[in-house]
Protein backbone atom coordinates (compact mmCIF):
# COMPACT_ATOMS: atom_id res chain seq x y z
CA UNK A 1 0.00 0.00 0.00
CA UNK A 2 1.14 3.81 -1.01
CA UNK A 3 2.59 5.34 1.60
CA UNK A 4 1.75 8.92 0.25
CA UNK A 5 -2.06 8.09 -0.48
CA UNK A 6 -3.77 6.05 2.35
CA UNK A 7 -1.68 5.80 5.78
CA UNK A 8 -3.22 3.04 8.20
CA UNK A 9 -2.23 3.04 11.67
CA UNK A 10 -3.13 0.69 14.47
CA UNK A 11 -2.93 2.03 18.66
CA UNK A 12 -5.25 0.60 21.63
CA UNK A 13 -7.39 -1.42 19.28
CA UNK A 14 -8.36 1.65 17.07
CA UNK A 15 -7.22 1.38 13.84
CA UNK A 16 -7.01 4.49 11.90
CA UNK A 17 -7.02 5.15 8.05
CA UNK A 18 -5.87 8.42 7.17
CA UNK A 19 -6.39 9.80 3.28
CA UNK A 20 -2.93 10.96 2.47
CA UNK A 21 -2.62 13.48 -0.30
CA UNK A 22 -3.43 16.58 1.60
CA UNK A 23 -2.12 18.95 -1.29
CA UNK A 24 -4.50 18.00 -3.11
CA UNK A 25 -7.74 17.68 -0.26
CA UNK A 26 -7.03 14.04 -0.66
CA UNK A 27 -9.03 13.53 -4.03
CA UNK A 28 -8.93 10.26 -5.57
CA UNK A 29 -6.16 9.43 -8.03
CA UNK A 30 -5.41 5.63 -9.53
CA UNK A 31 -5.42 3.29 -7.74
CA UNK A 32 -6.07 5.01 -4.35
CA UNK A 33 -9.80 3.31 -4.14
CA UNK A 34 -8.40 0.34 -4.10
CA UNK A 35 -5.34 0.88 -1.64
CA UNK A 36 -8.40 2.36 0.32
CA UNK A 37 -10.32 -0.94 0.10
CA UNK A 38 -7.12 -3.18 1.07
CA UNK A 39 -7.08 -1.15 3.90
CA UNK A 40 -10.37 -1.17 4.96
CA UNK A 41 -10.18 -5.02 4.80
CA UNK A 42 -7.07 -5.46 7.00
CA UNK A 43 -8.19 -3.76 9.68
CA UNK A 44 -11.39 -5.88 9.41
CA UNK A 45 -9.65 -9.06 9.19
CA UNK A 46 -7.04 -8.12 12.36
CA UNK A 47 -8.31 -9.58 15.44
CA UNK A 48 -6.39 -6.62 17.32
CA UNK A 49 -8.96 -3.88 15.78
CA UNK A 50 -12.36 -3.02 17.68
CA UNK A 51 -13.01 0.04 15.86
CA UNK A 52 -12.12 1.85 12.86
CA UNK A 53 -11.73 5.81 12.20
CA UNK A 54 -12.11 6.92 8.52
CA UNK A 55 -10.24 10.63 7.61
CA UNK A 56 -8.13 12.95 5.95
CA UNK A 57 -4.92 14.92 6.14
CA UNK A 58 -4.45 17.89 6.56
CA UNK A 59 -7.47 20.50 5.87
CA UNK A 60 -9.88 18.11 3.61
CA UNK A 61 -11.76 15.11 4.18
CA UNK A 62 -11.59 13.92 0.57
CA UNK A 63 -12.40 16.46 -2.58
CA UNK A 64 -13.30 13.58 -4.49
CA UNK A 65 -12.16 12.46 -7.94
CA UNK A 66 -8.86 14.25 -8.75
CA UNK A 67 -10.62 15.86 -11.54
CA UNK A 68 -7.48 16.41 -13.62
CA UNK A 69 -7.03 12.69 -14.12
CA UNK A 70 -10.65 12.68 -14.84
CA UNK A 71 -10.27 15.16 -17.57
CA UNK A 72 -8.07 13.27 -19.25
CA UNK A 73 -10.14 9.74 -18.92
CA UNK A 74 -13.16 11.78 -20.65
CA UNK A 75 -11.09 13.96 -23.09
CA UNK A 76 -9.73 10.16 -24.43
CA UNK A 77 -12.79 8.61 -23.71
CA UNK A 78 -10.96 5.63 -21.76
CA UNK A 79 -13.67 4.26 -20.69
CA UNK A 80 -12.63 1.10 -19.17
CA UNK A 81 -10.43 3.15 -17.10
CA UNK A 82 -13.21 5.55 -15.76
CA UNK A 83 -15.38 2.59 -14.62
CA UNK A 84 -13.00 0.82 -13.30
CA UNK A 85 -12.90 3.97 -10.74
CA UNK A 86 -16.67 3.75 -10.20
CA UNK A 87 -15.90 -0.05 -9.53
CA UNK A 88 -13.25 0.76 -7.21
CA UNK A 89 -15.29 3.25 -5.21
CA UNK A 90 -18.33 0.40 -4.85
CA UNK A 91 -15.29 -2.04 -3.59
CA UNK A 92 -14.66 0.62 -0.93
CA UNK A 93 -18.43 1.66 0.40
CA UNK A 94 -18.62 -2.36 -0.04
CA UNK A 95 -15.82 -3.28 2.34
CA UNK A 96 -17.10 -0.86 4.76
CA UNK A 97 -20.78 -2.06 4.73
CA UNK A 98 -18.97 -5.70 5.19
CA UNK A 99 -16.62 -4.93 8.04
CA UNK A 100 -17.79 -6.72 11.25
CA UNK A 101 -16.70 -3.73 13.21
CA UNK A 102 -18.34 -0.23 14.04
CA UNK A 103 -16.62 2.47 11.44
CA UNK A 104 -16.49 6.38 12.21
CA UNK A 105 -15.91 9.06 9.59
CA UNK A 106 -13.62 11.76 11.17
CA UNK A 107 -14.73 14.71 8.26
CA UNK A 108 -12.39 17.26 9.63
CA UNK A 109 -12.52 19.05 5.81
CA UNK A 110 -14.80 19.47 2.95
CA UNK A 111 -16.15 16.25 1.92
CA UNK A 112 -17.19 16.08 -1.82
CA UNK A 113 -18.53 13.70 -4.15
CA UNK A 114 -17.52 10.14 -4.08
CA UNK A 115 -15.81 11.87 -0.33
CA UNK A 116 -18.99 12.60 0.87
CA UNK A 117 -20.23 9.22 0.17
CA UNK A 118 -16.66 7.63 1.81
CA UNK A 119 -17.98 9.56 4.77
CA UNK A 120 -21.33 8.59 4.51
CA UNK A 121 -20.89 4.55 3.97
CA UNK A 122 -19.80 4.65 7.49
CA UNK A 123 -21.76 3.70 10.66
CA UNK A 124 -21.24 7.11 12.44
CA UNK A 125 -20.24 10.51 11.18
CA UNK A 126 -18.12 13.30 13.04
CA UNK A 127 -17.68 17.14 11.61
CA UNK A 128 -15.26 19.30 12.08
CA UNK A 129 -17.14 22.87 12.28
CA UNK A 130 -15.39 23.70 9.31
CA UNK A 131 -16.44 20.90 6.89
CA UNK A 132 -18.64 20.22 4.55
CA UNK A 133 -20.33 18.37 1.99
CA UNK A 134 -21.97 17.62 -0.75
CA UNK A 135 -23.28 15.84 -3.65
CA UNK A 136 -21.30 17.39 -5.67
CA UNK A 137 -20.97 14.87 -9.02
CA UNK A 138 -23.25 17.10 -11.60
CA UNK A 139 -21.02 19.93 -11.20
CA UNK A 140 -18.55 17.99 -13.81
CA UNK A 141 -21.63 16.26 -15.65
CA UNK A 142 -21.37 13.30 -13.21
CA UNK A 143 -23.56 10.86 -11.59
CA UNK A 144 -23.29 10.01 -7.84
CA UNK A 145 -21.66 6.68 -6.91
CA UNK A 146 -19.86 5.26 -4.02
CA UNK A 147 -23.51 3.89 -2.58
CA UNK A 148 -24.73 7.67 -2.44
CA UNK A 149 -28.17 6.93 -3.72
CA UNK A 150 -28.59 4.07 -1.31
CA UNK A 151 -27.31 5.65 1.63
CA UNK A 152 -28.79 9.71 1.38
CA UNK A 153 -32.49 8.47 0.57
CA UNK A 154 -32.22 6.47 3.61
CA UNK A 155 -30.67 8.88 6.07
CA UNK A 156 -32.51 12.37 4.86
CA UNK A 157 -35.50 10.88 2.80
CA UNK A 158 -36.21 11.75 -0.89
CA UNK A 159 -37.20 14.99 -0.88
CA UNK A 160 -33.79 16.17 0.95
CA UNK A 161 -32.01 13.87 -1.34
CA UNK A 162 -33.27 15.24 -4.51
CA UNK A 163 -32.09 18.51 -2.94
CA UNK A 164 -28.38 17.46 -2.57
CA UNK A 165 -28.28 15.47 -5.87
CA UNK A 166 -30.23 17.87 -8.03
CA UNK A 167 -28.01 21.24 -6.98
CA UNK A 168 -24.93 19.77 -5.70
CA UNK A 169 -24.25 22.51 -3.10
CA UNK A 170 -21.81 22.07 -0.23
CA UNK A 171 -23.37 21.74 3.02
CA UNK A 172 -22.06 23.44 6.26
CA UNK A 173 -21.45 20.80 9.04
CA UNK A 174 -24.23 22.49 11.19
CA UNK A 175 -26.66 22.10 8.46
CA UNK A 176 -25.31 18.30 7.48
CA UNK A 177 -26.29 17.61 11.50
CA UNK A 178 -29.81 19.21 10.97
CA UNK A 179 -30.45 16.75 8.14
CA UNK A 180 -29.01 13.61 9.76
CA UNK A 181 -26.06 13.20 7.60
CA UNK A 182 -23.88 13.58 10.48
CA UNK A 183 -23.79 12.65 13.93
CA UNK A 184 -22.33 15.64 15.75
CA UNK A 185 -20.64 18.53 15.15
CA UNK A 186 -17.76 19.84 17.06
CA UNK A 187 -14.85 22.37 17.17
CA UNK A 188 -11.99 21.28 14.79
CA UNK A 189 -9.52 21.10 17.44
CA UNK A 190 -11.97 18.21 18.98
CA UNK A 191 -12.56 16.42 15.94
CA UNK A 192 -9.56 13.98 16.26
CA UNK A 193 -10.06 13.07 20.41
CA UNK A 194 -14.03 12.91 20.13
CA UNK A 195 -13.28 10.48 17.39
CA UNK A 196 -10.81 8.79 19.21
CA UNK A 197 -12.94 8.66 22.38
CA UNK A 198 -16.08 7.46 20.32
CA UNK A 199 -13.51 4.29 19.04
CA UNK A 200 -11.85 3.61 22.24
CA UNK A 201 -15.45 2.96 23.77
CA UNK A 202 -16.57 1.34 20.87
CA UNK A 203 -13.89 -0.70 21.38
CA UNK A 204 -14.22 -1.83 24.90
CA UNK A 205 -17.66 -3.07 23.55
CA UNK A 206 -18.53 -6.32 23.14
CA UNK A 207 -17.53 -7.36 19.68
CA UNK A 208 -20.35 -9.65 18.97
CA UNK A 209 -23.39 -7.34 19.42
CA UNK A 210 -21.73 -5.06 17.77
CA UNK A 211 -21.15 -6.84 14.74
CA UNK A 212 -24.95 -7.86 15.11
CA UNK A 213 -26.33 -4.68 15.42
CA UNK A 214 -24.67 -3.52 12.66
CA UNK A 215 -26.26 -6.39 10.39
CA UNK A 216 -29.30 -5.57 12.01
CA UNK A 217 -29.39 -1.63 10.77
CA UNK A 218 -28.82 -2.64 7.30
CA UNK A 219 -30.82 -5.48 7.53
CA UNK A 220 -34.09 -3.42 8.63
CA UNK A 221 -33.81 -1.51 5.75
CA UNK A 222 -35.53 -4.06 3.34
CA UNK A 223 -36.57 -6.34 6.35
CA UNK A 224 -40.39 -6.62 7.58
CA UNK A 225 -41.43 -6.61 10.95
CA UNK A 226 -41.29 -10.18 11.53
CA UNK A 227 -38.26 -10.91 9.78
CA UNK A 228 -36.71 -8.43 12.14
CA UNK A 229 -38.45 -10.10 15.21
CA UNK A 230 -36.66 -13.49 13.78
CA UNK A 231 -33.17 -11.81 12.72
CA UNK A 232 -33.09 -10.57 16.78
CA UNK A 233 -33.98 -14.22 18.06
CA UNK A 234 -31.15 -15.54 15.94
CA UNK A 235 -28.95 -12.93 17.27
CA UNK A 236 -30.01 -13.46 20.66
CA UNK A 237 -29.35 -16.21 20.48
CA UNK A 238 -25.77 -16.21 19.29
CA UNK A 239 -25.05 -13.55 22.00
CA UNK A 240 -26.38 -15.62 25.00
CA UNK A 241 -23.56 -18.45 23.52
CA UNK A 242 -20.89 -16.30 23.64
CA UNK A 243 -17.78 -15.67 26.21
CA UNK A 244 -18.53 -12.23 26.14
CA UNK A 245 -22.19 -12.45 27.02
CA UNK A 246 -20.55 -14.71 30.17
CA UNK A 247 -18.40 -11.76 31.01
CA UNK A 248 -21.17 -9.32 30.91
CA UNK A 249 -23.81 -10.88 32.96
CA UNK A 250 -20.67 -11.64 35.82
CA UNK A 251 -19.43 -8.80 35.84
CA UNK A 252 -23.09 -7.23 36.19
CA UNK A 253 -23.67 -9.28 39.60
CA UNK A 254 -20.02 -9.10 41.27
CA UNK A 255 -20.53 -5.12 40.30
CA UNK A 256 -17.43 -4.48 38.48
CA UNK A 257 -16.30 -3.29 34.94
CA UNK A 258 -16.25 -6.11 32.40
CA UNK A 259 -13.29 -7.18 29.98
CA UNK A 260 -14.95 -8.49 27.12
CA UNK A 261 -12.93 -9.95 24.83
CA UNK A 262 -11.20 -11.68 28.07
CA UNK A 263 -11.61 -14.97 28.03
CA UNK A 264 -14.17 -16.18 31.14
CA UNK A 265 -13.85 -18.69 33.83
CA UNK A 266 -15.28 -21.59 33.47
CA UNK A 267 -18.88 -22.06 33.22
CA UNK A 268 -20.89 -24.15 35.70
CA UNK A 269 -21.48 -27.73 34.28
CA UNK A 270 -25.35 -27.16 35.89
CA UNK A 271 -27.81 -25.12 34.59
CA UNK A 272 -29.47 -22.69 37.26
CA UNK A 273 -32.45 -24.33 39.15
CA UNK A 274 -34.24 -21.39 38.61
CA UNK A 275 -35.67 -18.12 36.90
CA UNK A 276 -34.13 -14.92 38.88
CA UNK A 277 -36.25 -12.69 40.53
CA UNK A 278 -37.56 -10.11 37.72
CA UNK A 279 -35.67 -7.06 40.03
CA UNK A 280 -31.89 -8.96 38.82
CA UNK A 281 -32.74 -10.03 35.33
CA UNK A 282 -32.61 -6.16 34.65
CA UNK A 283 -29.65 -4.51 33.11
């Protein structure tokens, strides 16, 4: 992986990808989706990582395509070459819908185009006071991509969305929290440790529900009712099997912190004689 484009950095169990071309606000050049994807994966796949923090260096979330190297893909009409960008920036939003771990976009910049959509494929979103962003693909005769249509529907509802798509403007951070596209805003100066706090909780989490919940959010998107009611059963049910589920429920009783993750005493060969009272059985 480039060095200069995406920097990945592991510390406590956060692991932290970092767009690297802040000269130019980090836009998209090559094959930087894809070093973005590899990245994305690794920290999935390494047991050491709880949480993951998405951002950019220096001033700019991510401007987007580099649109010199777009100008010349169109100019020659290499097609091939410009789709194989759109199909890197699906791998991307793809790996980050897949990861088993909670994601945060840290959008300390402006945030535009397939950036915005970087930001907004993640589970929770952070802004800087200063950022900002937008829809911003018609301004070069573009469509959006990067799971934008999915994801903006879904978070501010058509009407909203046909706002950002239709005039491309750049949204203040203030107004991006208004319309749900972001969590919280804060100063810029507490951009980095809010996002660092938000992981190293997220972290101390139990890893299983996590993951669940996560499949459960995307899942109740095109889920009835019912098939909810059954997806949380199975879930349930996977949870109440687990170590950390073990952990949580002792650690509840003898009234101390628990270390999930930790692997648990033993478990009684006996199964309790019976039901607690309802008072304990509440968390």
């Amino acid at each position: 992986m480039s060095e200069t484009r995406v920097r990945v950095e592991i510390v406590d169990g956060v692991g932290t990808l970092t767009l690297n071309r802040p000269e130019k606000l980090n836009a998209f050049i090559g094959e930087m989706r894809t070093e973005i994807a590899r990245g994305v994966e690794a920290l999935g796949a390494d047991d050491a990582v709880r949480a993951v923090i998405i951002t950019g260096a220096g001033r700019a979330f991510c401007a987007g395509a580099d649109v010199k190297y777009m100008t010349r893909l169109i100019e020659t009409q290499a097609l091939d070459e410009a789709l194989a960008l759109v199909e890197g920036g699906r791998e991307v939003a793809t790996a980050i819908r897949a990861m088993p771990k909670p994601v945060i976009a840290a959008i300390n910049g402006p945030a535009a185009g397939g950036g915005a959509n970087l930001a907004l494929a993640c589970d929770l979103r952070l802004a800087s006071e200063t950022a900002t962003i937008g829809q911003t693909f018609n301004r070069i005769g573009l469509h959006p991509d990067w799971g934008g249509t999915y994801v903006v529907p879904r978070l501010v509802g058509p009407a909203r969305a046909a706002e950002l798509f239709f005039f491309a403007d750049m949204v203040p951070a203030a107004e991006a929290e208004r319309m749900g596209l972001v969590n919280r805003v804060v100063p810029a100066d507490e951009l980095m440790p809010l996002a660092r706090e938000w992981a190293r909780r997220l972290a101390r989490k139990p890893a299983l529900p996590l993951r669940l919940a996560k499949e459960a959010i995307r899942r109740s998107l095109a889920s009835s009712f019912e098939e909810m009611l059954d997806y949380e059963t199975a879930a349930q049910r996977a949870c109440f099997a687990s170590d950390d589920a073990l952990e949580g429920v002792r650690a509840f009783v003898e009234k101390r912190k628990p270390d999930f993750g930790a692997k648990p005493a033993e478990r009684p060969t006996e199964r309790p004689a019976e039901r607690p009272a309802e008072a304990d059985r509440h968390v």
